[in-house]
N, C-alpha and C. Protein backbone atom coordinates (compact mmCIF):
# COMPACT_ATOMS: atom_id res chain seq x y z
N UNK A 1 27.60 11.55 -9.63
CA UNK A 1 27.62 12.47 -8.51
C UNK A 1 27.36 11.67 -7.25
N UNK A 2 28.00 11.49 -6.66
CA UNK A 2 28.04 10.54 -4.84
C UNK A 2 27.71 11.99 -3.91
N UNK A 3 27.29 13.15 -3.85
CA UNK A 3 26.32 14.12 -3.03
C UNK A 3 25.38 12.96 -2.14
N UNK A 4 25.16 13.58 -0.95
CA UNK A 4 23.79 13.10 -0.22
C UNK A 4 22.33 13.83 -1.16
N UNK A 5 22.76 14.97 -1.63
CA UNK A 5 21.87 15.55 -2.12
C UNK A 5 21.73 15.60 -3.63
N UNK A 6 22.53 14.64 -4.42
CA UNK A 6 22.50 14.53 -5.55
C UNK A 6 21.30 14.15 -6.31
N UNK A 7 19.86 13.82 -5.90
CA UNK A 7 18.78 13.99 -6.83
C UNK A 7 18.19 15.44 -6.46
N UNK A 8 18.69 15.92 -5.53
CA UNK A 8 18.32 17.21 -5.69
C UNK A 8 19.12 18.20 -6.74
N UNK A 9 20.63 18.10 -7.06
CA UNK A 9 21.32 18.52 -7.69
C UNK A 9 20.63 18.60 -9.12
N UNK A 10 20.52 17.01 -9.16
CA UNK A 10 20.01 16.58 -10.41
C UNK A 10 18.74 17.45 -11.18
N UNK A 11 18.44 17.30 -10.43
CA UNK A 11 16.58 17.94 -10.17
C UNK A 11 17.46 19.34 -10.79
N UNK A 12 17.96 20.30 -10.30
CA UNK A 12 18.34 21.29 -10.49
C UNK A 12 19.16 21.57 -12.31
N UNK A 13 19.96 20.69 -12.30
CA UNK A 13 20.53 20.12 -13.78
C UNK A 13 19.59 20.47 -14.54
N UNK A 14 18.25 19.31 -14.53
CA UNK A 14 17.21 19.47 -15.42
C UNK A 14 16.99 20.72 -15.56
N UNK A 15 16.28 21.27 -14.46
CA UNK A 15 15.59 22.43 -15.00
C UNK A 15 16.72 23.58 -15.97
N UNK A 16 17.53 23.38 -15.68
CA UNK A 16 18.66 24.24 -16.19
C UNK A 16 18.68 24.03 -17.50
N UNK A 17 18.87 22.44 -17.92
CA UNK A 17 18.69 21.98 -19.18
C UNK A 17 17.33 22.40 -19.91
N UNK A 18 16.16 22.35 -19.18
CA UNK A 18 14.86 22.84 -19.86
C UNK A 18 14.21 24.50 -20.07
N UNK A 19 15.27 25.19 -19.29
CA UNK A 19 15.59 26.58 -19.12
C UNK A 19 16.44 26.93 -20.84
N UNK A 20 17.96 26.02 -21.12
CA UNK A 20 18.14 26.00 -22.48
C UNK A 20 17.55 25.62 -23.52
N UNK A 21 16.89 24.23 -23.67
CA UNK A 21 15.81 24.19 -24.61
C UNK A 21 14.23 24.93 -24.86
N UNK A 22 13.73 25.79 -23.95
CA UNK A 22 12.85 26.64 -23.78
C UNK A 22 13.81 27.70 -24.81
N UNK A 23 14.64 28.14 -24.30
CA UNK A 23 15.23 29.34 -25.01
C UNK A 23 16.10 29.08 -26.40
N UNK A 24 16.05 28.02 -26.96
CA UNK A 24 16.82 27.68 -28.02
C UNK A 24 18.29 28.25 -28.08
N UNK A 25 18.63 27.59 -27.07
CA UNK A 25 20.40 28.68 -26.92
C UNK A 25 20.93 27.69 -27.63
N UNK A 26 20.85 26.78 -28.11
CA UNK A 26 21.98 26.11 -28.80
C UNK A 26 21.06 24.85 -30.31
N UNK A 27 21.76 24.69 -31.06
CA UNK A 27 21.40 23.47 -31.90
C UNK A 27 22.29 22.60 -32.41
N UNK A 28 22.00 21.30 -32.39
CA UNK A 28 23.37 20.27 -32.39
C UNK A 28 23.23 20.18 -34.10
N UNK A 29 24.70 20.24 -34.25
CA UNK A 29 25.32 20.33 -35.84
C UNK A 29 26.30 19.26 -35.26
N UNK A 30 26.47 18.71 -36.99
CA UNK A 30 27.92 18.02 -36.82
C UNK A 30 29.01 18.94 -37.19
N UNK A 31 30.33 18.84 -36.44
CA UNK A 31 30.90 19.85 -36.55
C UNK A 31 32.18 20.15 -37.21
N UNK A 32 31.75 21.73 -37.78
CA UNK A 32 32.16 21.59 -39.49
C UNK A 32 34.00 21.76 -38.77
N UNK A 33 34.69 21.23 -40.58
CA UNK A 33 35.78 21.31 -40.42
C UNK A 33 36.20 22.68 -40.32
N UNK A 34 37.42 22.72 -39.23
CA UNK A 34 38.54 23.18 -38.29
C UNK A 34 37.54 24.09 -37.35
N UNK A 35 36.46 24.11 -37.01
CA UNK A 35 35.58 24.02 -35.45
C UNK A 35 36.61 23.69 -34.43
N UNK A 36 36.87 24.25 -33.20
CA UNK A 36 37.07 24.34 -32.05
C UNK A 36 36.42 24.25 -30.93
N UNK A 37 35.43 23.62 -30.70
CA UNK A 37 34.33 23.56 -29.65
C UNK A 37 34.96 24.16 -28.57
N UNK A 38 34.08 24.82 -27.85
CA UNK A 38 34.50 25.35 -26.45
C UNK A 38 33.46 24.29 -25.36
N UNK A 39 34.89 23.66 -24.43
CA UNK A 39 34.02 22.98 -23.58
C UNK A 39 33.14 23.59 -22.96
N UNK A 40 32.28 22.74 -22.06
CA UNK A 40 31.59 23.32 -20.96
C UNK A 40 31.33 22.64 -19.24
N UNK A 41 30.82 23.42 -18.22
CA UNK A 41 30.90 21.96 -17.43
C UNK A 41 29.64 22.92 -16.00
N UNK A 42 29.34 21.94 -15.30
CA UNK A 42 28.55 22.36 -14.53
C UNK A 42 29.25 22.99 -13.27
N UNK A 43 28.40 23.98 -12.68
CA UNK A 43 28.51 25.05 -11.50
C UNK A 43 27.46 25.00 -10.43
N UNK A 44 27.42 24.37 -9.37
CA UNK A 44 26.33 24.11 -8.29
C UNK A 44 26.66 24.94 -7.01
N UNK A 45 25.46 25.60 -7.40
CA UNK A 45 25.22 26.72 -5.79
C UNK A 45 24.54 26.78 -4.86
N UNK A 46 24.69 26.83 -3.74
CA UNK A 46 23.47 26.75 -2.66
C UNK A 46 22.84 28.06 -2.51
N UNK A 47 21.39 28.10 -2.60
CA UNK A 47 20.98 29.54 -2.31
C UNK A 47 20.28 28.87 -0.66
N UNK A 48 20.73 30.19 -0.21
CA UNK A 48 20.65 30.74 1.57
C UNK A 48 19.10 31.05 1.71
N UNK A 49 18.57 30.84 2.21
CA UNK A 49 17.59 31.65 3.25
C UNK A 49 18.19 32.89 4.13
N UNK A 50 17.03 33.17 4.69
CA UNK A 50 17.74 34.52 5.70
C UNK A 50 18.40 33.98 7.08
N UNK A 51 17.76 32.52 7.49
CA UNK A 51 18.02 31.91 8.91
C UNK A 51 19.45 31.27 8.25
N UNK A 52 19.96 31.20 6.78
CA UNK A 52 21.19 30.65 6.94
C UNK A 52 21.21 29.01 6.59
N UNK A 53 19.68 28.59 6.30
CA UNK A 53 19.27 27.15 5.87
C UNK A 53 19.24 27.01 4.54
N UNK A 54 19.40 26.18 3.49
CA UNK A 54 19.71 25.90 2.32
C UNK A 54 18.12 25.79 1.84
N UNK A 55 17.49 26.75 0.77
CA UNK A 55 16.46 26.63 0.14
C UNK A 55 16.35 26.61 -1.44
N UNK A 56 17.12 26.28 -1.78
CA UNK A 56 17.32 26.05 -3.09
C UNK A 56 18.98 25.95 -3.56
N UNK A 57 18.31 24.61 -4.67
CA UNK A 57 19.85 23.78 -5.28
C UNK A 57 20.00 24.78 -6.87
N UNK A 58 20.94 25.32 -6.74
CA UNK A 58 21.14 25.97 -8.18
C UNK A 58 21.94 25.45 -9.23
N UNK A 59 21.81 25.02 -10.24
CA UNK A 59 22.76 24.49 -10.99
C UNK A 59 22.96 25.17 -12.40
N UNK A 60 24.35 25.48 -12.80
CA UNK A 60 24.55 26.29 -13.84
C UNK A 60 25.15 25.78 -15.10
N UNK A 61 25.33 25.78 -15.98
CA UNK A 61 25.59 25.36 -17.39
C UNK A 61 26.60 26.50 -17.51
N UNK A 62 27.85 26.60 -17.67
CA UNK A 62 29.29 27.63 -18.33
C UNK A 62 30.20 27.27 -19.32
N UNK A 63 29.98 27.86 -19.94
CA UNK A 63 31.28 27.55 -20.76
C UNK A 63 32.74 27.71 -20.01
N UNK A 64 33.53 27.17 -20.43
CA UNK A 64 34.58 26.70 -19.97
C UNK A 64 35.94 27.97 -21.02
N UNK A 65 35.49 29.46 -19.84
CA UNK A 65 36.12 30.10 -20.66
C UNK A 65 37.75 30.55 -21.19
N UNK A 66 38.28 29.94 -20.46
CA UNK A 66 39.99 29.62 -20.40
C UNK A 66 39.91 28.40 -22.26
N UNK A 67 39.25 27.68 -22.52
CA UNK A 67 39.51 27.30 -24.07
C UNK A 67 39.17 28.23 -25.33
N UNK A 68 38.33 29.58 -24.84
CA UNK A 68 38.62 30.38 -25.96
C UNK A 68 39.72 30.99 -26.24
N UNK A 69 40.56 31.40 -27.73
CA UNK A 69 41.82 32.04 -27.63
C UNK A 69 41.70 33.38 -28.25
N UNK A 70 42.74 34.39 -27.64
CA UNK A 70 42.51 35.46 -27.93
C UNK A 70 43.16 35.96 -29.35
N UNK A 71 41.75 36.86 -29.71
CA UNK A 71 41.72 37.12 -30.92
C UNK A 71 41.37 36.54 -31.92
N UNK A 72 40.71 35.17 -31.68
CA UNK A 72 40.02 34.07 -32.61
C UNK A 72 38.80 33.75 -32.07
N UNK A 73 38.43 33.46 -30.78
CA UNK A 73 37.31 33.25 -30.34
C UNK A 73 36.43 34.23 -29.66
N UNK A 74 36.94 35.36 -29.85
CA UNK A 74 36.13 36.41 -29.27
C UNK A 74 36.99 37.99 -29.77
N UNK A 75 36.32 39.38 -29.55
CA UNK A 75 37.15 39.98 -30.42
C UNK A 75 37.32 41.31 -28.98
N UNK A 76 35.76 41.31 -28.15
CA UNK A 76 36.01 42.09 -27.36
C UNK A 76 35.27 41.65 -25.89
N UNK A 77 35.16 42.14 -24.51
CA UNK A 77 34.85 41.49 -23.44
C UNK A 77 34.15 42.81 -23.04
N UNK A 78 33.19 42.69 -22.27
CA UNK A 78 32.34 43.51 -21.92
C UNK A 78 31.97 43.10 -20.49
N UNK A 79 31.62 44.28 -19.67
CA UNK A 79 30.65 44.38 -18.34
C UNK A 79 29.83 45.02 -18.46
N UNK A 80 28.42 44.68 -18.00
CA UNK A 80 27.36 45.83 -18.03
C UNK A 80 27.29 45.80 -16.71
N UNK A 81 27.61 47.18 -16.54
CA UNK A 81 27.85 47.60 -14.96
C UNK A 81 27.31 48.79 -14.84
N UNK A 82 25.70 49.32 -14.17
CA UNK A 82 24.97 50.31 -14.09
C UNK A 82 25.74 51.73 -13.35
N UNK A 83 25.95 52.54 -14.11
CA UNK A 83 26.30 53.58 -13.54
C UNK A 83 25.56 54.35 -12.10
N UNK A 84 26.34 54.19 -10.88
CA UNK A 84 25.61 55.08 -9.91
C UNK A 84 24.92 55.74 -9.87
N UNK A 85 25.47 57.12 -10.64
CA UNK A 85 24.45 57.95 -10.54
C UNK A 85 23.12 57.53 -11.51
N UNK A 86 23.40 56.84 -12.43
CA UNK A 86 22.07 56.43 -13.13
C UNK A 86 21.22 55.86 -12.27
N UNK A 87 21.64 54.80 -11.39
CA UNK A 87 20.56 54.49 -10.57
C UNK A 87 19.94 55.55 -9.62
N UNK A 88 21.07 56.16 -9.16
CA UNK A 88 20.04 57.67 -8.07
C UNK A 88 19.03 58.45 -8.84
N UNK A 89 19.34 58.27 -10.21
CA UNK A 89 18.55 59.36 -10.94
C UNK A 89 17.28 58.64 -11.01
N UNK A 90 17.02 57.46 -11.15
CA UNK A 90 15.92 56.20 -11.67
C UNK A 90 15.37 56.71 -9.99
N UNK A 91 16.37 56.47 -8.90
CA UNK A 91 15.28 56.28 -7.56
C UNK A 91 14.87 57.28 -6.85
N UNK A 92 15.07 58.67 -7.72
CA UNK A 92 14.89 59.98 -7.22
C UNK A 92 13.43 60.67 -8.14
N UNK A 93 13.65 60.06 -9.15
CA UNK A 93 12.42 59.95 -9.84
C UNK A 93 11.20 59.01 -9.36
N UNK A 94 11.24 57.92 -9.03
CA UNK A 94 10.56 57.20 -8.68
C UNK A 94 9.93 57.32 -7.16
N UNK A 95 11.22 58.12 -6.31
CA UNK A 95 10.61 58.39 -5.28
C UNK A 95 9.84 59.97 -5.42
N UNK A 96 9.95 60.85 -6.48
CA UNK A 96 9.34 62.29 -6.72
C UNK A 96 7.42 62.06 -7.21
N UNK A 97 7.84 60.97 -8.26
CA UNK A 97 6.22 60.53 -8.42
C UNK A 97 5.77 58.96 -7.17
N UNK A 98 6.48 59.26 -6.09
CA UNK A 98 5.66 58.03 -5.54
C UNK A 98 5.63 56.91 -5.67
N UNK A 99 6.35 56.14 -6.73
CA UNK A 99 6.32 55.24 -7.85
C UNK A 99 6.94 53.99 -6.66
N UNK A 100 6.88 52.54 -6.82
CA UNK A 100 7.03 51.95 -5.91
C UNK A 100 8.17 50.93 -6.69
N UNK A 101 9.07 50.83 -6.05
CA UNK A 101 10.37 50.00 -6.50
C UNK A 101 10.04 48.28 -6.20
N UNK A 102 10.39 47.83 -7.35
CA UNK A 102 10.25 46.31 -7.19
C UNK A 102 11.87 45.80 -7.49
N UNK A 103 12.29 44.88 -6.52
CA UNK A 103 13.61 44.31 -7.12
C UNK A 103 13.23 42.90 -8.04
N UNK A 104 13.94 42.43 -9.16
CA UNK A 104 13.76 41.27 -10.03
C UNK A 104 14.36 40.16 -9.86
N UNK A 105 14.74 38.91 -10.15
CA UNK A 105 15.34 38.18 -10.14
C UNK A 105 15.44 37.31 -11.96
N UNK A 106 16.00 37.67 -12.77
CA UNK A 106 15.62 36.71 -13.83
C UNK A 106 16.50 35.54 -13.85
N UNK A 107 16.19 34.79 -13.69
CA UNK A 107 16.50 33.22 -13.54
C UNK A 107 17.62 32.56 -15.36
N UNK A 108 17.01 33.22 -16.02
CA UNK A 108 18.00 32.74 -17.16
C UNK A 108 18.07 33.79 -18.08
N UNK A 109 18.65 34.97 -17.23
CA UNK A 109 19.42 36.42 -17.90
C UNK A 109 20.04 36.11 -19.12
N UNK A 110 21.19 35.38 -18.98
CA UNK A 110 22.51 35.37 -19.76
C UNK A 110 21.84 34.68 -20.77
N UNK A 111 20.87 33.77 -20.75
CA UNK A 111 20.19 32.89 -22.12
C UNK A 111 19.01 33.60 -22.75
N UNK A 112 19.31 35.03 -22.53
CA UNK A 112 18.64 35.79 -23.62
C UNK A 112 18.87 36.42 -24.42
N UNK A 113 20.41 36.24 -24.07
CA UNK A 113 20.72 37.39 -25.41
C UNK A 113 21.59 36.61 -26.68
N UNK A 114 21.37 37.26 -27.71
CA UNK A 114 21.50 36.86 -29.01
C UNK A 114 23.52 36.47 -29.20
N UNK A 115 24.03 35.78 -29.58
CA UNK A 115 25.32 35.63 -30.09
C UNK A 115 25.58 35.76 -31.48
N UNK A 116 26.02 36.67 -32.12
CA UNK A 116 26.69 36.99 -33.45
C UNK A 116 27.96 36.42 -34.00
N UNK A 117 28.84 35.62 -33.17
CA UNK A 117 29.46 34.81 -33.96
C UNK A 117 29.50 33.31 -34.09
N UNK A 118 29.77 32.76 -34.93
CA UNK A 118 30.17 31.40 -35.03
C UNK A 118 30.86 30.67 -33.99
N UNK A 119 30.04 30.29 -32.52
CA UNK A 119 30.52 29.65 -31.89
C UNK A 119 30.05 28.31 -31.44
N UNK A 120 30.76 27.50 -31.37
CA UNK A 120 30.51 25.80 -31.11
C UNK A 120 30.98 25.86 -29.89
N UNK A 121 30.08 24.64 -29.11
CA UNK A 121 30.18 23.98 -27.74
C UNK A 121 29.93 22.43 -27.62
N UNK A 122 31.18 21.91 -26.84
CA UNK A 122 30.79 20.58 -26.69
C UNK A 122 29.08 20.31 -26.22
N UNK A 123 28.77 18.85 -26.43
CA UNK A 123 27.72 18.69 -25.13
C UNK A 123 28.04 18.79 -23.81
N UNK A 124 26.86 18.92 -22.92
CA UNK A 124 26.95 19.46 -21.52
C UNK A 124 27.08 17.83 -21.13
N UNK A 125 28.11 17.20 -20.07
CA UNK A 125 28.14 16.08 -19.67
C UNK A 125 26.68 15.46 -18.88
N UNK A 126 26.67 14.36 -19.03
CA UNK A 126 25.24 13.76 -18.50
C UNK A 126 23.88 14.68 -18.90
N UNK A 127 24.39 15.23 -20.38
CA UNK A 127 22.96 15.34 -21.25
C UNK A 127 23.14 15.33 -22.91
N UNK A 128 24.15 14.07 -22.99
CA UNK A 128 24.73 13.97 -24.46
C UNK A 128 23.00 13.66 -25.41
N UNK A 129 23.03 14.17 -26.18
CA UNK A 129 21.79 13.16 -26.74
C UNK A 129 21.63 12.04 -27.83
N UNK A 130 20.82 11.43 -27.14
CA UNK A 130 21.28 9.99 -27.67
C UNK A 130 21.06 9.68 -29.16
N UNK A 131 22.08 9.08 -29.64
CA UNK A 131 22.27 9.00 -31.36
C UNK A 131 22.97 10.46 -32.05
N UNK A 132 23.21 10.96 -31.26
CA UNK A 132 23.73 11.79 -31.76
C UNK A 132 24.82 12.43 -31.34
N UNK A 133 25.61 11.38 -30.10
CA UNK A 133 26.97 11.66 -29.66
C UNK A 133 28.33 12.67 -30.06
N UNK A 134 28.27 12.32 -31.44
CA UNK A 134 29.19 13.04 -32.11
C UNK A 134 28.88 14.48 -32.69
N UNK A 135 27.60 14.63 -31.94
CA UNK A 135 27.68 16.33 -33.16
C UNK A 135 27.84 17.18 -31.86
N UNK A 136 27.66 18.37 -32.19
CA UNK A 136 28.05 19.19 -31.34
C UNK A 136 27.10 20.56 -31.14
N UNK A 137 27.20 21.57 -30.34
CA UNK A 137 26.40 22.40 -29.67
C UNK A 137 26.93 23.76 -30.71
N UNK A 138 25.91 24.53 -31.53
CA UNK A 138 25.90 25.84 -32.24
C UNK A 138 25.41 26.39 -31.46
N UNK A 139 26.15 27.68 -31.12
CA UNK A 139 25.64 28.43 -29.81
C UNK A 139 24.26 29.86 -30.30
N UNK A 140 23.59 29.36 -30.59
CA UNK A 140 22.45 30.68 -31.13
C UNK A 140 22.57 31.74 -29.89
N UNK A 141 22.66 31.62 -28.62
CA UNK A 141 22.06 32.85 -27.63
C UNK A 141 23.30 32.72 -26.32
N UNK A 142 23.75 33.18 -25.72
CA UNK A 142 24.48 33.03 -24.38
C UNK A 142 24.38 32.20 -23.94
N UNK A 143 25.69 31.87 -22.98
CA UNK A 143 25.43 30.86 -22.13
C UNK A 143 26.25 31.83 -20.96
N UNK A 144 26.24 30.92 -20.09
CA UNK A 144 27.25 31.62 -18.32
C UNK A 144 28.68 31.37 -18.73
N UNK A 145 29.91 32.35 -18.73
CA UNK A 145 30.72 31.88 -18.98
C UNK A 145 31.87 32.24 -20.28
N UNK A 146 30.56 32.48 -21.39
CA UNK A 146 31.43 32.89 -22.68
C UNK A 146 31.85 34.45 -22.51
N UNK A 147 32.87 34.16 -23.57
CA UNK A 147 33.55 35.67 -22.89
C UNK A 147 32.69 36.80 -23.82
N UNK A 148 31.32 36.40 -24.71
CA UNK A 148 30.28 37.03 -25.53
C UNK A 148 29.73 37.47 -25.04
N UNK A 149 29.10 36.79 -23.78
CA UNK A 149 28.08 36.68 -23.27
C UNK A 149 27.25 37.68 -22.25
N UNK A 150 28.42 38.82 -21.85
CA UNK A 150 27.74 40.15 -21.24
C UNK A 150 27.76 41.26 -21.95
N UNK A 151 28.12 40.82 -23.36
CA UNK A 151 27.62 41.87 -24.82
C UNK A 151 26.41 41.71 -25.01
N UNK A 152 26.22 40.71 -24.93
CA UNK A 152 24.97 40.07 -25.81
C UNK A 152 23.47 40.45 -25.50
């Protein structure tokens, strides 16, 4: 990476990487015959302040979802997309008992939820691990990207 800000990037990488091994989203297998690994590759975002100044380097881990094929690597695609009125109903309640609204941020959403099929992923570039080049990534939980991954 030639960035001016590339140990900050970096910096960001890591934690991303220690965000997946915290959550056991993946375990390296060697990979069985006729496996298809689905690549993967990195996604770097600038998060804004309110003045419009850069306060945080975001870096994302995706699968690379254009190599899954349809009808073999996935069976159905999903959005979880909150129904309107469900939310008026949540903030009409909340405003009837007084109740005080907090907004969330979860930082590694998509690496919580569980994956039910048999899916393989290359390693993530510049975090092969060493001696063990050749095996490959069993996807136990989500990643950003798979077309599983807003079922899950």
């Amino acid at each position: 990476m030639s960035d001016i800000d590339s140990d900050k990037w970096l910096e960001a990488m890591k934690f991303e990487m220690d965000s997946i091994g915290s959550n056991q989203v993946w375990t390296l297998v060697d990979p069985p015959k006729g496996a298809r690994p689905v690549g993967c590759k990195w996604v770097y975002k600038h998060k804004l302040g309110a003045n419009g100044e850069v306060t945080a380097f975001k870096a994302r881990l995706v699968a690379k979802r254009y190599t899954q094929r349809l009808r073999v690597d996935f069976e159905e695609t999903y959005s979880p997309v909150a129904m309107a009125k469900s939310i008026r109903i949540l903030l009409a309640i909340a405003a009837w008992y007084d109740y005080e609204i907090w907004q969330m941020d979860v930082k590694t959403a998509f690496l919580n939820g569980f994956v039910e099929e048999q899916i393989f992923m290359d390693q993530p570039e510049g975090f092969t691990a060493v001696g063990e080049e050749q095996k490959i990534c069993h996807l136990q939980r989500s990643i950003y990207g798979l077309k599983q991954a807003s079922r899950s």
